[in-house]
C-alpha atoms as a PDB file:
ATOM      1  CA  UNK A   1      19.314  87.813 139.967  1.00  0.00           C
ATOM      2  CA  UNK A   2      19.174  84.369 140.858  1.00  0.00           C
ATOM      3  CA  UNK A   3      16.701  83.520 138.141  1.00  0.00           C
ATOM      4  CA  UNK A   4      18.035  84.666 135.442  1.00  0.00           C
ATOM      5  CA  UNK A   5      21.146  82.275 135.928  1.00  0.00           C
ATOM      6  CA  UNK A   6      18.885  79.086 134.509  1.00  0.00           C
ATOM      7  CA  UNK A   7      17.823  80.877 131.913  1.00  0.00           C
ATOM      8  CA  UNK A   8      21.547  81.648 130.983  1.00  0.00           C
ATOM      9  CA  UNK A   9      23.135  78.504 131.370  1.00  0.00           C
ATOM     10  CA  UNK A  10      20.102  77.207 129.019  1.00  0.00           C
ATOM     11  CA  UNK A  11      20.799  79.238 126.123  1.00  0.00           C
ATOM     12  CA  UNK A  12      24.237  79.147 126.336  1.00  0.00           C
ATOM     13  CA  UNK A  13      24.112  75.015 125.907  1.00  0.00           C
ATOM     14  CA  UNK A  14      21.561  75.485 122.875  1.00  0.00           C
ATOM     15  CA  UNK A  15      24.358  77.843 121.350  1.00  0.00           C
ATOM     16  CA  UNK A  16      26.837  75.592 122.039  1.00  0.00           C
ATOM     17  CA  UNK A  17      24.613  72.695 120.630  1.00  0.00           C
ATOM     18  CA  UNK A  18      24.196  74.793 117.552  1.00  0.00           C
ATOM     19  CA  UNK A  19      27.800  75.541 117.421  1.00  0.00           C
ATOM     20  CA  UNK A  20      29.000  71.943 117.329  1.00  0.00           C
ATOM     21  CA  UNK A  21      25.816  69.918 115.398  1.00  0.00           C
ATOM     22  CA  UNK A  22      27.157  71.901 112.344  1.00  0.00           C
ATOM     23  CA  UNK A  23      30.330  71.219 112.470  1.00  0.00           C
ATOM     24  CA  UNK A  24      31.701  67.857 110.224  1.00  0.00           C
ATOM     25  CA  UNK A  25      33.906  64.992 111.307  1.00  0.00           C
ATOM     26  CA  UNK A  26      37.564  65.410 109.246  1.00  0.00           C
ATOM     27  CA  UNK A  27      38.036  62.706 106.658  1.00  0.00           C
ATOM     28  CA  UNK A  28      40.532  60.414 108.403  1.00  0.00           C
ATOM     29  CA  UNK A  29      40.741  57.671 106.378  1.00  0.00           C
ATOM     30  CA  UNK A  30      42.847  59.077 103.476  1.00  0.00           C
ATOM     31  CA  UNK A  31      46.673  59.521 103.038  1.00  0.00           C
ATOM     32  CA  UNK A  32      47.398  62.911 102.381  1.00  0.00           C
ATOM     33  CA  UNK A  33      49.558  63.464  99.602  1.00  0.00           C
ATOM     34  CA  UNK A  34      52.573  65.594  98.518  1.00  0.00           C
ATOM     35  CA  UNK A  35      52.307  67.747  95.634  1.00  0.00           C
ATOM     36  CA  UNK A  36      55.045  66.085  94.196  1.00  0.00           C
ATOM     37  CA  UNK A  37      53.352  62.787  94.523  1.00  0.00           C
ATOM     38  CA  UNK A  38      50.813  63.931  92.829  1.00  0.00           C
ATOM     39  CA  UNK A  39      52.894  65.244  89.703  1.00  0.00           C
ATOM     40  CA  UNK A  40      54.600  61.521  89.580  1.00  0.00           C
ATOM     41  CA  UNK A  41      50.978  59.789  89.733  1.00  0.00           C
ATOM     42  CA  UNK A  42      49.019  61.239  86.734  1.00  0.00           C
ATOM     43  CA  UNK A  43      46.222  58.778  86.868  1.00  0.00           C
ATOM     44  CA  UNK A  44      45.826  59.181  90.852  1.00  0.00           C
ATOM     45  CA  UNK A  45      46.185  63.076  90.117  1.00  0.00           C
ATOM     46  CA  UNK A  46      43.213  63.002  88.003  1.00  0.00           C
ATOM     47  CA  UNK A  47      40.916  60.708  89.936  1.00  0.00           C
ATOM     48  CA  UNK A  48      41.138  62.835  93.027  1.00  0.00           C
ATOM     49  CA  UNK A  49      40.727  65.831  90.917  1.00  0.00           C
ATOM     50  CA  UNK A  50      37.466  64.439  89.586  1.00  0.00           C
ATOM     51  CA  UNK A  51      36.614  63.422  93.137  1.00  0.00           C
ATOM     52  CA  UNK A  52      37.023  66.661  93.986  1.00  0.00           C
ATOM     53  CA  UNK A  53      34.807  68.694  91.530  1.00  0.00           C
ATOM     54  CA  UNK A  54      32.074  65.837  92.199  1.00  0.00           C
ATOM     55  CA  UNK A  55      31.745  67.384  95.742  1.00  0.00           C
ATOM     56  CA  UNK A  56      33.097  70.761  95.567  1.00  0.00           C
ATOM     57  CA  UNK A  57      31.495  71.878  98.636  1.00  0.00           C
ATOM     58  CA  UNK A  58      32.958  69.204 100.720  1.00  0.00           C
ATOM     59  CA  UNK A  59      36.217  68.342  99.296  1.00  0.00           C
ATOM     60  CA  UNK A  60      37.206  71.170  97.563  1.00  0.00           C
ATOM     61  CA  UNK A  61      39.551  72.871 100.738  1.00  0.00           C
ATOM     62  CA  UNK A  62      41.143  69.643 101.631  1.00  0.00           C
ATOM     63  CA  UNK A  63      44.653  68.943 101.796  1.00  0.00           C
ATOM     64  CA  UNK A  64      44.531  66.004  98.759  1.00  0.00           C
ATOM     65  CA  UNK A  65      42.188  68.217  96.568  1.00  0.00           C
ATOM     66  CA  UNK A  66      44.882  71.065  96.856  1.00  0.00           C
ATOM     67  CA  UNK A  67      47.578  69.301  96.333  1.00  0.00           C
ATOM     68  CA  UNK A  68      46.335  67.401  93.179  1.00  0.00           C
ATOM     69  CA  UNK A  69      45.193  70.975  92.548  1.00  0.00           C
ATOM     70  CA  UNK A  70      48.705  72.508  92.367  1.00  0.00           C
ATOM     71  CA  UNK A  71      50.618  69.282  90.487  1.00  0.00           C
ATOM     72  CA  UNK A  72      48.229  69.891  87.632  1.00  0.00           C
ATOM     73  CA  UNK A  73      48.679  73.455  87.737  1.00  0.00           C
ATOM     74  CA  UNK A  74      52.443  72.671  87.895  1.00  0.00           C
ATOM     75  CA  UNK A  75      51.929  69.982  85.098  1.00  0.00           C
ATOM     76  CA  UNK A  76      50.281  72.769  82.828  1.00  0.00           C
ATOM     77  CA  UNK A  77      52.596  75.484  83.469  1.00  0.00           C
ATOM     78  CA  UNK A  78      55.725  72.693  82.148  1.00  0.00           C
ATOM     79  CA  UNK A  79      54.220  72.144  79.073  1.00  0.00           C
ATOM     80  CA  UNK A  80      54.800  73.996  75.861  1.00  0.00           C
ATOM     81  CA  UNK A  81      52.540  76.351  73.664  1.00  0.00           C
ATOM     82  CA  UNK A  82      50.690  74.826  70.936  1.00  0.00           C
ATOM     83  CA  UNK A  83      52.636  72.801  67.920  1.00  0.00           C
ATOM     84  CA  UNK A  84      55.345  73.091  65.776  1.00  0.00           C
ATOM     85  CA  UNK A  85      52.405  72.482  62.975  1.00  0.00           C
ATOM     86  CA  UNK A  86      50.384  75.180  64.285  1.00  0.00           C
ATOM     87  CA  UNK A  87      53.292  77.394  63.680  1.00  0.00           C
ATOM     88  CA  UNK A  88      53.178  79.243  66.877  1.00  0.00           C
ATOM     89  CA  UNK A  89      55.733  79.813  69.344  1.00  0.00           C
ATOM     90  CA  UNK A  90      56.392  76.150  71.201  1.00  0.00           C
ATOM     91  CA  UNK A  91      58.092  77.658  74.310  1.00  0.00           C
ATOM     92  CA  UNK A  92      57.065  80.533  76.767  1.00  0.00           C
ATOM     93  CA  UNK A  93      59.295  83.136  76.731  1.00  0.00           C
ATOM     94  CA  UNK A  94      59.983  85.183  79.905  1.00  0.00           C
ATOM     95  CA  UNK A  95      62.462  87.853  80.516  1.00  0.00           C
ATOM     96  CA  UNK A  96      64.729  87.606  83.329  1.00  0.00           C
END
């Protein structure tokens, strides 16, 4: 039994090893923002968005990528539905 312990404890630290050479460092050098921040700052909101698709893999699931993310989708959702000179309907309507 005794020899089977090295053996053990050896491939248990390679797992471990594994385990933690794949994992990443967080980002922290950035602020994260508030949705609502983002909403206010249009320019910033579309900077990080394009930051954000440039690396999708990376950046995609972090806090400032979501919240630029959801002030755009807010942004989108407050604005009306084509033109008066289109002739379509200019505002969404919803039954309560």
């Amino acid at each position: 039994m005794k020899t089977k312990t090295p053996t053990v404890l050896m491939a248990a630290s390679v797992l471990l090893g594994s385990i933690l050479a794949g994992c990443e460092a967080r980002e922290t050098g950035k602020e994260v923002r508030p949705v609502g921040w983002y909403e206010a700052n249009k320019t910033e909101r579309a900077a990080t968005l394009a930051e954000c698709m440039s690396n999708p893999g990376k950046l995609d699931a972090t806090p400032n990528c979501i919240n630029a993310s959801r002030a755009e989708n807010n942004a989108q959702a407050a604005t009306k539905w084509g033109t008066g000179s289109e002739g379509v309907r200019t505002e969404p309507t919803i039954p309560n």
